[in-house]
N, C-alpha and C. Protein backbone atom coordinates (compact mmCIF):
# COMPACT_ATOMS: atom_id res chain seq x y z
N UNK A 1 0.82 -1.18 0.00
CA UNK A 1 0.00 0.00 0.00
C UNK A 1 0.86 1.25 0.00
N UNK A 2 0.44 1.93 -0.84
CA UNK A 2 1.07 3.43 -0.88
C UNK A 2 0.84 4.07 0.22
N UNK A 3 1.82 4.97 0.81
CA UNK A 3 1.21 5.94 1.87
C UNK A 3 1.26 7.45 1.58
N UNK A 4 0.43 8.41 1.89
CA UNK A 4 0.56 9.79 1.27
C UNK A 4 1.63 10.38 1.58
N UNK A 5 2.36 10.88 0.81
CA UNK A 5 3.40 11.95 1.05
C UNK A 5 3.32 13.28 1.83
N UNK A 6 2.40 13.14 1.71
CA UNK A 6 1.34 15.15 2.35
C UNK A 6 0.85 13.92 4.37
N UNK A 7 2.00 14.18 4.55
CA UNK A 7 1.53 14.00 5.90
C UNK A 7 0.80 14.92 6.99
N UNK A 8 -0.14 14.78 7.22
CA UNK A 8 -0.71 15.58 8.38
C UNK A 8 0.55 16.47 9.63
N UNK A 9 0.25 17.65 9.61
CA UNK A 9 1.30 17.86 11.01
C UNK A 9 0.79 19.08 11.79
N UNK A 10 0.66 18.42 12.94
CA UNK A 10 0.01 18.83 14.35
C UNK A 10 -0.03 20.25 14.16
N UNK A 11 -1.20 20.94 14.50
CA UNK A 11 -0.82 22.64 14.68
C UNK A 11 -1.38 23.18 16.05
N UNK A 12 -0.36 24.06 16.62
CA UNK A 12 -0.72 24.34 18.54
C UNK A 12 -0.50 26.00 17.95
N UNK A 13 -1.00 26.32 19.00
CA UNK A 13 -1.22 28.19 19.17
C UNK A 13 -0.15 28.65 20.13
N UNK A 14 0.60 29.65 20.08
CA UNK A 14 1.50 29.88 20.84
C UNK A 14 0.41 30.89 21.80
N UNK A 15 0.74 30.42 23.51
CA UNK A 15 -0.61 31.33 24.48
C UNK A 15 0.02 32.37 24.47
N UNK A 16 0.95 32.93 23.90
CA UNK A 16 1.26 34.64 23.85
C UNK A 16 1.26 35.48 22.90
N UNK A 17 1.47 34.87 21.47
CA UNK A 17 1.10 36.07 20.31
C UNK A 17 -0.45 35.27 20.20
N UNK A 18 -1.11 34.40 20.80
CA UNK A 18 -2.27 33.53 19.42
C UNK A 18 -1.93 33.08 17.65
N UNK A 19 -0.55 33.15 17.63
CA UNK A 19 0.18 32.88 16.28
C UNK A 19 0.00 30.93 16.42
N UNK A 20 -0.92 30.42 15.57
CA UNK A 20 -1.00 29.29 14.86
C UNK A 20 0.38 28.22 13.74
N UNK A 21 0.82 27.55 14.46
CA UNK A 21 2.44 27.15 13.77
C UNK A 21 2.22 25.26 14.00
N UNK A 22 3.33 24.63 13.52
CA UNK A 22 3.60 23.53 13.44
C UNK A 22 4.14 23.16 14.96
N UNK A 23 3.63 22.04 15.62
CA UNK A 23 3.97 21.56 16.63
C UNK A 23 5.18 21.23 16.89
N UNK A 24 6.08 21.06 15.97
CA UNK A 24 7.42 20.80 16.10
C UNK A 24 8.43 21.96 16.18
N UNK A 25 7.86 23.44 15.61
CA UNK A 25 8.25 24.44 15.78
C UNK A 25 7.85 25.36 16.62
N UNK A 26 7.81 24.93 17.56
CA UNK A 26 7.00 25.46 19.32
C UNK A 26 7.76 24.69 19.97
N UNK A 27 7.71 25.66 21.43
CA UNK A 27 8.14 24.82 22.51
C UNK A 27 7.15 24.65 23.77
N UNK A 28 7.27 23.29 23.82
CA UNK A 28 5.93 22.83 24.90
C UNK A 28 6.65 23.24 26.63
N UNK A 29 5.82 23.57 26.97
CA UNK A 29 6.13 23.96 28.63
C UNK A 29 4.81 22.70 29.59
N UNK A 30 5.46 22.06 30.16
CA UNK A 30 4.76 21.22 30.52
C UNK A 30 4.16 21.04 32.12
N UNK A 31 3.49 20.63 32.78
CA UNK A 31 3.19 21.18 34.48
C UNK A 31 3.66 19.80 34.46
N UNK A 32 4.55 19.86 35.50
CA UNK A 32 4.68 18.07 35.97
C UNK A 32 3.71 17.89 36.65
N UNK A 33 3.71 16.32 37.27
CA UNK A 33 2.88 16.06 38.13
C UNK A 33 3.19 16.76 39.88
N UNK A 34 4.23 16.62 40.23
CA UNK A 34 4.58 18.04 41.18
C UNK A 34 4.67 19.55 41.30
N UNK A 35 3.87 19.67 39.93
CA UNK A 35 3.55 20.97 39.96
C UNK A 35 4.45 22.40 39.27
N UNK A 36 5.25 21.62 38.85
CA UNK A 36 6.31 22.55 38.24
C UNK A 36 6.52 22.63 36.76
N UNK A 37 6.37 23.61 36.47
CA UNK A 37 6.34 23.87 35.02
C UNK A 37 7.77 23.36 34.63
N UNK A 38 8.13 22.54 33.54
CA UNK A 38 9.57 22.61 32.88
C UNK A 38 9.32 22.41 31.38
N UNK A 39 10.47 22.94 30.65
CA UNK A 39 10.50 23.12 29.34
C UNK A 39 10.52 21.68 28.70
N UNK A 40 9.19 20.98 27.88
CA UNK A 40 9.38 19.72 27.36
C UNK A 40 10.19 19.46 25.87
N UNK A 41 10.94 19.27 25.83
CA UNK A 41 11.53 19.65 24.34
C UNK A 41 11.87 18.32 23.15
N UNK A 42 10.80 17.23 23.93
CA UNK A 42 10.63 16.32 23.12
C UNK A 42 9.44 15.99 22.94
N UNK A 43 8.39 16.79 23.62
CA UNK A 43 6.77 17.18 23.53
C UNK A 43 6.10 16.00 23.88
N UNK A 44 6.78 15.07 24.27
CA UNK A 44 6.26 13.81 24.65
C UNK A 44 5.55 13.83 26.74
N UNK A 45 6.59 14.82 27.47
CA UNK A 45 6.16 14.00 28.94
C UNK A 45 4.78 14.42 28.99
N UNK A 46 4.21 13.70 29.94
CA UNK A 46 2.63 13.50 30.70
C UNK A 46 2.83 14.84 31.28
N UNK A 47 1.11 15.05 31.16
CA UNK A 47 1.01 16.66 32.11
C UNK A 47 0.75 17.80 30.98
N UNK A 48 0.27 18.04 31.59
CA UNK A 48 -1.00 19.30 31.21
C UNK A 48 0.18 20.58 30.17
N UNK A 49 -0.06 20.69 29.13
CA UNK A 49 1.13 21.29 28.34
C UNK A 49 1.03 22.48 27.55
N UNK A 50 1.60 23.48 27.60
CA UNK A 50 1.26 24.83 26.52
C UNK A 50 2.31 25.17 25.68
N UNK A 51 2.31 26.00 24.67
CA UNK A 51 2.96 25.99 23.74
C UNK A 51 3.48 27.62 23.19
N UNK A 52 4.63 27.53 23.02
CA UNK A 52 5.28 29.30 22.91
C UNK A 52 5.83 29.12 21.73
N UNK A 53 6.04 30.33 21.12
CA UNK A 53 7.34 30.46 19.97
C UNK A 53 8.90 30.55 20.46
N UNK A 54 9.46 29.91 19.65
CA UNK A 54 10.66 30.55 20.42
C UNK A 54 11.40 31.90 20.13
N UNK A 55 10.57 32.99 20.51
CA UNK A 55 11.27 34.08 20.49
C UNK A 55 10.57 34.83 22.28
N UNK A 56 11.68 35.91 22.33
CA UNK A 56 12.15 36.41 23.77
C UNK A 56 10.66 37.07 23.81
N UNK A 57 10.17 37.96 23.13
CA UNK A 57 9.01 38.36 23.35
C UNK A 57 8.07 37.99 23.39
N UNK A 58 7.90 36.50 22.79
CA UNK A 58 6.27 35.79 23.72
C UNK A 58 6.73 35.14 25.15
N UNK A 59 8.11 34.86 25.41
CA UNK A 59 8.08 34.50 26.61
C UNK A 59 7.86 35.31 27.58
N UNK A 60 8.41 36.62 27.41
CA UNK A 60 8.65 37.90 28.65
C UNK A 60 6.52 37.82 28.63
N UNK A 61 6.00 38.30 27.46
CA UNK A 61 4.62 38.35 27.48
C UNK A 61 3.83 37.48 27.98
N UNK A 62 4.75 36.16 27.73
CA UNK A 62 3.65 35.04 28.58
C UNK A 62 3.81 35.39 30.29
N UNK A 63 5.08 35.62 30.51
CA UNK A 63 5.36 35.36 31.85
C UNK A 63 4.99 37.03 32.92
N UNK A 64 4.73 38.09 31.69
CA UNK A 64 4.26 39.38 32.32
C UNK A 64 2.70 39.05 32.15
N UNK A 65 2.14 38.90 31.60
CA UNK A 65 0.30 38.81 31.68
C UNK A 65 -0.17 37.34 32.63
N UNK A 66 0.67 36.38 32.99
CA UNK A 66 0.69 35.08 33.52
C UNK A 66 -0.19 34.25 32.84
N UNK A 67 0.19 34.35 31.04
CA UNK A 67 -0.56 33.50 30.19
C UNK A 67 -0.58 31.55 30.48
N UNK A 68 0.76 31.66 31.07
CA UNK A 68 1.25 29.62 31.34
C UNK A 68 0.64 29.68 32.52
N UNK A 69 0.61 30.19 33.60
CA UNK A 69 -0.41 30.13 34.75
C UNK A 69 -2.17 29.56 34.60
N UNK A 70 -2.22 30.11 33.51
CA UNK A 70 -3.78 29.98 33.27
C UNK A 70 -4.20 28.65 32.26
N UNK A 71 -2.81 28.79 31.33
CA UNK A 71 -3.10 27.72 30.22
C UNK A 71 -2.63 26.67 31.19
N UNK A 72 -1.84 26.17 32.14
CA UNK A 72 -1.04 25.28 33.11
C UNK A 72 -2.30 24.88 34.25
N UNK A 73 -3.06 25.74 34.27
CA UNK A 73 -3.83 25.53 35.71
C UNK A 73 -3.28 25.59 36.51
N UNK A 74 -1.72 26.25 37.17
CA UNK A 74 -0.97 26.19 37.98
C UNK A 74 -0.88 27.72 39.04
N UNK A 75 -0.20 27.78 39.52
CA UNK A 75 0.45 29.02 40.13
C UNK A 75 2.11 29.07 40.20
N UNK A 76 2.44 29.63 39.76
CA UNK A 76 4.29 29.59 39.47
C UNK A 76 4.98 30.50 40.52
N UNK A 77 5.69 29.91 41.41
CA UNK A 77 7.21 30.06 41.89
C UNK A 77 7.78 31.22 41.73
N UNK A 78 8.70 32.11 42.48
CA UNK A 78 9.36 33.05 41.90
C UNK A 78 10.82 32.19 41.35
N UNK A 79 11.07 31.12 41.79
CA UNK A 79 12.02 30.38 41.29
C UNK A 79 11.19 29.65 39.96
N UNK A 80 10.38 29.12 39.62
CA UNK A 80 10.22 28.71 38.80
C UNK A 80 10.03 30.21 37.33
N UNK A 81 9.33 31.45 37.88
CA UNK A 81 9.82 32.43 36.88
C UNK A 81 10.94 31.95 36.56
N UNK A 82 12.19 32.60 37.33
CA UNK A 82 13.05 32.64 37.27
C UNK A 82 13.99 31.71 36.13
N UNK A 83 13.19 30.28 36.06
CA UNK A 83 13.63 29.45 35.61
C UNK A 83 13.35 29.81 34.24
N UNK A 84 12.15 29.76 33.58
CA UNK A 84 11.68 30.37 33.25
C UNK A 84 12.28 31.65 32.02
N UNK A 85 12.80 32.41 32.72
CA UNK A 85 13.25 33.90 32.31
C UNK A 85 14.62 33.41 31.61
N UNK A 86 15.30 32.61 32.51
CA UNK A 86 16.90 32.04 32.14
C UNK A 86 16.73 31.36 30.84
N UNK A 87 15.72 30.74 30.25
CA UNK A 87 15.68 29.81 29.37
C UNK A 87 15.53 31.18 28.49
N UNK A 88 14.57 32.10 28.71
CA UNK A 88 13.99 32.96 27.33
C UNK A 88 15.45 33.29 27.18
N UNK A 89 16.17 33.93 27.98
CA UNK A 89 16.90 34.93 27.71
C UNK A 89 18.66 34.01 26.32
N UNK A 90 18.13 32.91 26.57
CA UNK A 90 18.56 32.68 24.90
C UNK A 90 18.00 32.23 23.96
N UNK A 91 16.88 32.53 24.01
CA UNK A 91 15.93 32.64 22.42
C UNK A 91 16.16 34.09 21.65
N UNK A 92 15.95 34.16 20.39
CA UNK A 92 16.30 35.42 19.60
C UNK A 92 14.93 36.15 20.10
N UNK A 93 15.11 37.29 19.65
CA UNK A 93 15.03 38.55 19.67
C UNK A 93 13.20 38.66 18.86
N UNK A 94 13.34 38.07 18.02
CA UNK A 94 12.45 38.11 16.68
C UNK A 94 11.34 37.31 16.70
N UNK A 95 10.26 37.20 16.59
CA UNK A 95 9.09 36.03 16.57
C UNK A 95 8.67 35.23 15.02
């Protein structure tokens, strides 16, 4: 059997611009089961998951309006900001 060449591929919303992209070109932020948000970057772990671009300005925006708070169902840490902030601050510049 032939299989189609035109494969289907996942599309997620980044919760800070609402910009619509390919699931593989996002980065999933995931709530563990202890409650802590960490960066999933094989989009696979369990737990409740949201999705950013990787540029510095949807992160600062997610993390100034507390867009992953709401999409997470969580409440975040000043250490987990923190965590957070360290990761944006080497993504580019540009969205």
């Amino acid at each position: 059997m032939m299989r189609s060449k035109n494969r289907h591929l996942p599309q997620r919303t980044c919760i800070a611009c609402r910009q619509i992209g390919d699931k593989k070109s996002l980065i999933r932020v995931v709530c563990a089961q202890n409650g802590t948000p960490q960066i999933d970057l094989s989009g696979k772990q369990p737990g409740r998951g949201a999705y950013l671009c990787p540029s510095k300005a949807c992160w600062e925006q997610m993390l100034k309006k507390d867009r992953l708070e709401y999409a997470l169902r969580t409440k975040l840490s000043a250490d987990n900001r923190q965590a957070l902030l360290q990761y944006s601050s080497a993504l580019s510049e540009e969205s």
